[in-house]
C-alpha atoms as a PDB file:
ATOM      1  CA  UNK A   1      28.994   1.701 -62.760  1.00  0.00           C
ATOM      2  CA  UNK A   2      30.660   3.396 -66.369  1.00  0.00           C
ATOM      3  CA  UNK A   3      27.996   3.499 -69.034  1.00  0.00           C
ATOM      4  CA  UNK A   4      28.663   0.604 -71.454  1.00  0.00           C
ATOM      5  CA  UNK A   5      27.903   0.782 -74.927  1.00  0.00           C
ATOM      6  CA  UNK A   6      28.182  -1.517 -78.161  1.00  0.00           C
ATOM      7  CA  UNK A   7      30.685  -1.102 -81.023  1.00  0.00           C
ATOM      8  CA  UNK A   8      30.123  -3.328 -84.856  1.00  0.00           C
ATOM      9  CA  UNK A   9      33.449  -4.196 -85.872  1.00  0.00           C
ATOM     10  CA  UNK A  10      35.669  -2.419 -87.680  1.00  0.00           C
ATOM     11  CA  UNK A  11      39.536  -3.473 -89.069  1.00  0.00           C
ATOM     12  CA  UNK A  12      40.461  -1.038 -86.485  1.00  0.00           C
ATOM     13  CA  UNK A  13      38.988  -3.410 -83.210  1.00  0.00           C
ATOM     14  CA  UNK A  14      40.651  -6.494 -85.155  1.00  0.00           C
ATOM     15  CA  UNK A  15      43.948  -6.498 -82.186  1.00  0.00           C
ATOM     16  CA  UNK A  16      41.204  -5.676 -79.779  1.00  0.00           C
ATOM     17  CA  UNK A  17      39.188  -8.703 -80.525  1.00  0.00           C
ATOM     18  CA  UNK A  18      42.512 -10.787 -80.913  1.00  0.00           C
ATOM     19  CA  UNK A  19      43.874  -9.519 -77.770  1.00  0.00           C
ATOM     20  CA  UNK A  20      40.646  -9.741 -75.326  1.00  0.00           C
ATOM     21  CA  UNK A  21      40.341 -13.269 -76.050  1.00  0.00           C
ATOM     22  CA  UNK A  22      44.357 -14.323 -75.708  1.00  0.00           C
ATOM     23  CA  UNK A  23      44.256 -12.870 -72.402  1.00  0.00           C
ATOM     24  CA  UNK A  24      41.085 -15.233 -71.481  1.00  0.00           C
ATOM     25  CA  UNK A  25      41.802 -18.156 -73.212  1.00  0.00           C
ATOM     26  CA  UNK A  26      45.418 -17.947 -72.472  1.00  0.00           C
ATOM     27  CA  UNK A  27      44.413 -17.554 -68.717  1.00  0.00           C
ATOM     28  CA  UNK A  28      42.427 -20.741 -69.014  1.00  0.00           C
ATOM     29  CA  UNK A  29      43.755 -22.765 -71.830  1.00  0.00           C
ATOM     30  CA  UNK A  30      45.388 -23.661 -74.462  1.00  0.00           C
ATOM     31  CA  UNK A  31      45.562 -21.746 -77.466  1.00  0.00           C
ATOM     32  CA  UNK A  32      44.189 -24.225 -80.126  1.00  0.00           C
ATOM     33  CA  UNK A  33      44.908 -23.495 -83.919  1.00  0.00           C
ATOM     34  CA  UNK A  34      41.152 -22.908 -84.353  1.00  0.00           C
ATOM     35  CA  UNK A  35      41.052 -19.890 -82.320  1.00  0.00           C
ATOM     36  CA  UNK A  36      44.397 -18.297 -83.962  1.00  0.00           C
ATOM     37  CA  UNK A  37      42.786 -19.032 -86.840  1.00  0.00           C
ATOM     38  CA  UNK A  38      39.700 -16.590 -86.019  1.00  0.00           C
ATOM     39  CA  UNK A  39      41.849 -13.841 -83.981  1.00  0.00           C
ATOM     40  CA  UNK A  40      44.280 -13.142 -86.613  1.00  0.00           C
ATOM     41  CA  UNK A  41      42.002 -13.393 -89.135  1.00  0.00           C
ATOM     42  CA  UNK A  42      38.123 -12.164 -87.737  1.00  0.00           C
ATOM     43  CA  UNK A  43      37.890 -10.112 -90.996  1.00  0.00           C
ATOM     44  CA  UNK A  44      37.833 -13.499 -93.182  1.00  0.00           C
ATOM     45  CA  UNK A  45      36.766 -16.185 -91.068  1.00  0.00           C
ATOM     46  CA  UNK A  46      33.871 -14.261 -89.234  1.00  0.00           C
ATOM     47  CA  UNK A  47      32.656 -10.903 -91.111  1.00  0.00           C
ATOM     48  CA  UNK A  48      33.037 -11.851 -94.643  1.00  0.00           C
ATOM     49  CA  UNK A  49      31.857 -15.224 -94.299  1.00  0.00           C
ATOM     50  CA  UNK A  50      28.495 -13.841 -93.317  1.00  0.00           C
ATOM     51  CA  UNK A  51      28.897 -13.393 -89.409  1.00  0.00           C
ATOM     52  CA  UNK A  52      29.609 -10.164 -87.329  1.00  0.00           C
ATOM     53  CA  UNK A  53      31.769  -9.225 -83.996  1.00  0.00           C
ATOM     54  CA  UNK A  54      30.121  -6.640 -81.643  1.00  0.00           C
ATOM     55  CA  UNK A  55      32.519  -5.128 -78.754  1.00  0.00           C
ATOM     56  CA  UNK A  56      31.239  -3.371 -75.749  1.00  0.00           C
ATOM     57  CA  UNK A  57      32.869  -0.418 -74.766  1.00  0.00           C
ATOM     58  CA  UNK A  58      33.349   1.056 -70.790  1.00  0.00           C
ATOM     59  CA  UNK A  59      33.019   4.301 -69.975  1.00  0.00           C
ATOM     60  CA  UNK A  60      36.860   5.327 -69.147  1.00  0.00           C
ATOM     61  CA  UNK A  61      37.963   2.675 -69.911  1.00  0.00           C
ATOM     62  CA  UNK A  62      37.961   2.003 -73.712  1.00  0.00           C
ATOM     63  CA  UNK A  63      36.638  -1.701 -75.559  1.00  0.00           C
ATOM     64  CA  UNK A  64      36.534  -4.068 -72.766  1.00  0.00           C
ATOM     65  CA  UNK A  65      34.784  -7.032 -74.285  1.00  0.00           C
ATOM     66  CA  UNK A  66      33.796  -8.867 -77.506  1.00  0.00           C
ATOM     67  CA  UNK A  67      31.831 -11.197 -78.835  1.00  0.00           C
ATOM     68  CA  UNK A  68      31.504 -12.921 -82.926  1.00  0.00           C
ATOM     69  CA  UNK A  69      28.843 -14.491 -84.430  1.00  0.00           C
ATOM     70  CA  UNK A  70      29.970 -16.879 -86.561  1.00  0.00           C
ATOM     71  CA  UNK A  71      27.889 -18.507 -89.408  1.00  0.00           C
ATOM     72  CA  UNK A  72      27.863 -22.095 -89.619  1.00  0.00           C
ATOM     73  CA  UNK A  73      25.160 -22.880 -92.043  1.00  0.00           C
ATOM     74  CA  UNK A  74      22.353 -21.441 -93.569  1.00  0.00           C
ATOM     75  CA  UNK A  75      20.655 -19.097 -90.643  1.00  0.00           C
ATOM     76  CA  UNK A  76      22.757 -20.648 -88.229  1.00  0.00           C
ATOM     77  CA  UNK A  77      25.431 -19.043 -85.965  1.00  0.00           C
ATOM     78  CA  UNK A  78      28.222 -19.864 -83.324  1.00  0.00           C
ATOM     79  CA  UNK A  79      28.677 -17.686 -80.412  1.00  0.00           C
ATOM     80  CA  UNK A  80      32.288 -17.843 -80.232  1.00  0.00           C
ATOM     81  CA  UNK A  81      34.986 -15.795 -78.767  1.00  0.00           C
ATOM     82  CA  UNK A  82      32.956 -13.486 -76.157  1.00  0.00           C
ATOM     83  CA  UNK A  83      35.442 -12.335 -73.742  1.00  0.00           C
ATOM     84  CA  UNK A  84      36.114  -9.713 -71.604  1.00  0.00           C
ATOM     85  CA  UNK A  85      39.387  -8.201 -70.284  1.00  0.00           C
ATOM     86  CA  UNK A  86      40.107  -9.099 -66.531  1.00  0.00           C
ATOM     87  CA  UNK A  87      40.414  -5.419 -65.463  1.00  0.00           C
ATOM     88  CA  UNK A  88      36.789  -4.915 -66.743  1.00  0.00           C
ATOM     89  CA  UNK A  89      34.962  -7.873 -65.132  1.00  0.00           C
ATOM     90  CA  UNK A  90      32.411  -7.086 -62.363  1.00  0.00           C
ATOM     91  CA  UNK A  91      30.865  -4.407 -64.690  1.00  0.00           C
ATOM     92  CA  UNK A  92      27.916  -6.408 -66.028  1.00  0.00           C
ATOM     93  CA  UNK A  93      29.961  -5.604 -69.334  1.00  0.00           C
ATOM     94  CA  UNK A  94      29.654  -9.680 -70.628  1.00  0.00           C
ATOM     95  CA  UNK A  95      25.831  -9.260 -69.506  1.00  0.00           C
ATOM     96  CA  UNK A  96      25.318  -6.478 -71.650  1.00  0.00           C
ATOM     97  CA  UNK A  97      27.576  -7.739 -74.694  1.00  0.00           C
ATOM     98  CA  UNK A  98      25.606 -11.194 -74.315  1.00  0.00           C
ATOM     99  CA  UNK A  99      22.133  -9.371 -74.848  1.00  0.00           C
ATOM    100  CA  UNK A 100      23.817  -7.198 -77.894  1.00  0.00           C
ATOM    101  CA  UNK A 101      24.940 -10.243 -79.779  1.00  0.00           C
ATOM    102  CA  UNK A 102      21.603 -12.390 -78.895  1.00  0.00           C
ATOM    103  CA  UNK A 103      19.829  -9.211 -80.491  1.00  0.00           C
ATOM    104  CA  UNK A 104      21.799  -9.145 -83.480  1.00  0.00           C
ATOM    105  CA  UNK A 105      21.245 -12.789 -84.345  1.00  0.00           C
ATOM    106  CA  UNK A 106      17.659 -12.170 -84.674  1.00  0.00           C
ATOM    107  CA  UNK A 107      18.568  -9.039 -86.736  1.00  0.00           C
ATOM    108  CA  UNK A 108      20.985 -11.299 -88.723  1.00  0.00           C
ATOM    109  CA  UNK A 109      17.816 -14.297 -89.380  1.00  0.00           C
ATOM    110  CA  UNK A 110      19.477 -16.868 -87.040  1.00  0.00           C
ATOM    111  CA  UNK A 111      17.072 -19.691 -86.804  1.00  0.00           C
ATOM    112  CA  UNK A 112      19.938 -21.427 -84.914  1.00  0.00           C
ATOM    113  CA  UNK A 113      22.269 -19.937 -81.978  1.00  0.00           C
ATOM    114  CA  UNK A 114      24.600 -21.958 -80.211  1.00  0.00           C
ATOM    115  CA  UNK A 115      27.700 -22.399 -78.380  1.00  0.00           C
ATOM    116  CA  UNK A 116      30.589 -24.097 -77.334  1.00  0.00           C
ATOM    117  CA  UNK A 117      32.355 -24.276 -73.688  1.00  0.00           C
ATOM    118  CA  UNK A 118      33.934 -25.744 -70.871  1.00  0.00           C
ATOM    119  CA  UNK A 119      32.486 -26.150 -67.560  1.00  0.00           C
ATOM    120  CA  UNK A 120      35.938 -24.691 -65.935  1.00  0.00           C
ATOM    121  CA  UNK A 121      34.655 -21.444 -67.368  1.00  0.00           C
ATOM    122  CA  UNK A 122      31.419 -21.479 -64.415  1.00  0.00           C
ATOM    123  CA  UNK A 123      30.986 -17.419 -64.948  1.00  0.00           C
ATOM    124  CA  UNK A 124      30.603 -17.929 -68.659  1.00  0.00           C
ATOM    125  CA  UNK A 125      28.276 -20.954 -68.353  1.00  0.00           C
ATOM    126  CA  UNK A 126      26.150 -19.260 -65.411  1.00  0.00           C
ATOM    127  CA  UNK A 127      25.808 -16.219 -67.797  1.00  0.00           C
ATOM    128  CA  UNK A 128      24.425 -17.615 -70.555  1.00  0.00           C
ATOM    129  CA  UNK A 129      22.127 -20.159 -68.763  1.00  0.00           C
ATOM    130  CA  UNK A 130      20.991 -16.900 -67.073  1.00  0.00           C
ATOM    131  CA  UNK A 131      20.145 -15.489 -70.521  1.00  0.00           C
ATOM    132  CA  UNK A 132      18.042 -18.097 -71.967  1.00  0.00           C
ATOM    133  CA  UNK A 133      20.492 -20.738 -73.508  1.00  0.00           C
ATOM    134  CA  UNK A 134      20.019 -24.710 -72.410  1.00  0.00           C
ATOM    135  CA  UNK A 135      22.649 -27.466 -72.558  1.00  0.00           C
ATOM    136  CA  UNK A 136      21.973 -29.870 -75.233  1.00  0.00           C
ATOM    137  CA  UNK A 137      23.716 -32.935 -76.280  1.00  0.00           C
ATOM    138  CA  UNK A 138      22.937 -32.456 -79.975  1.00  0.00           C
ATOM    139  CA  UNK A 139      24.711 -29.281 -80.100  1.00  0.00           C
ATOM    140  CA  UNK A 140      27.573 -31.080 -78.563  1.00  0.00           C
ATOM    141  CA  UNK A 141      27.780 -34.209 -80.620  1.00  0.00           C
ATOM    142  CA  UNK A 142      27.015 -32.307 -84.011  1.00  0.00           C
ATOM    143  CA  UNK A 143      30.163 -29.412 -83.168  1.00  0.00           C
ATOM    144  CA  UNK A 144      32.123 -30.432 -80.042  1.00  0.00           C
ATOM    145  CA  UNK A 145      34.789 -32.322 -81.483  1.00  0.00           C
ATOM    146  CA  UNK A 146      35.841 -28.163 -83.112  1.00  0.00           C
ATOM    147  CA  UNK A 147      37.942 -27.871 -79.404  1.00  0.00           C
ATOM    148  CA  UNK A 148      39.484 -30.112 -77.482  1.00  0.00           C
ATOM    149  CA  UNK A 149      38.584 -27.871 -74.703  1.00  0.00           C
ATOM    150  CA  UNK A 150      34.961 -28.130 -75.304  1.00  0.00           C
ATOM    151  CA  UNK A 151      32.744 -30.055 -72.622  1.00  0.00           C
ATOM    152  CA  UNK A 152      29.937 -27.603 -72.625  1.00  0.00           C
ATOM    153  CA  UNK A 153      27.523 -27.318 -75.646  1.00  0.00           C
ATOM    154  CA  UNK A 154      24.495 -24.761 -75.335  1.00  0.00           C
ATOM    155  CA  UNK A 155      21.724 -23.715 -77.648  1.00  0.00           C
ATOM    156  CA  UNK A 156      19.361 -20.724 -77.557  1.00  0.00           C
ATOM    157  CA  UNK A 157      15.643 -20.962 -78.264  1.00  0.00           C
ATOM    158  CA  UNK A 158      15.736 -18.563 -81.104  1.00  0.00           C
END
């Protein structure tokens, strides 16, 4: 297995970030103006408006994956566009990513981590029931409606 390691953003990872999640959502979905809205602009909607983006790096094989925190309220964050590149998968690169950006919203004050999904996405879901985060219809009636795509809604006991 390549040694994996975790990169903060930088403008320079902004076409990584964009392009690692167009190749999964793409794969998956439908591109909804709420995602191009993030991917072409992570610097504004994500860093400066208080969140960060972490990518995870492969040994050999450059940034693989990434993941943004988004802020949502006062010490509350979105997990949103975590994603890594099919080539990469198999790696325990999402795993590892996943743990980074859990770690970094209790660095960051979260008092509130959740996220939004689709059960079609089974890898994704199992991964993050795996790490700790629990379905909850709250979660889903208070921020589903952001993607039509959206028929899983998880929250992590912070």
């Amino acid at each position: 297995m390549p040694t994996l390691k975790i990169h903060p953003f930088s403008d320079d990872l902004a076409k990584a970030f964009h392009d690692i999640n167009v190749e999964w959502i793409g794969a998956m979905y439908r591109i909804e103006q709420t995602d191009r809205d993030v991917l072409e602009n992570p610097r504004a909607r994500i860093i400066d408006a208080g969140g960060d983006i972490l990518f995870v790096e492969a040994e050999g094989l450059g940034i693989v994956g990434a993941c943004a925190l988004q802020k949502t309220g006062a010490r509350q964050f979105e997990l949103t566009k975590m994603g890594v590149l099919e080539a990469a998968r198999g790696r325990k690169a999402g795993e590892f990513l996943l743990h980074a950006i859990i770690a970094r919203a209790r660095e960051m004050g979260a008092e509130r981590l959740y996220l939004l999904s689709n059960a079609k996405s089974e890898a994704a879901v199992h991964l993050y029931e795996k790490l700790g985060f629990v379905h909850d219809a709250g979660i889903m009636a208070e921020f589903g409606a952001r993607y039509a795509r959206c028929n899983v809604a998880m929250l992590y006991p912070i």
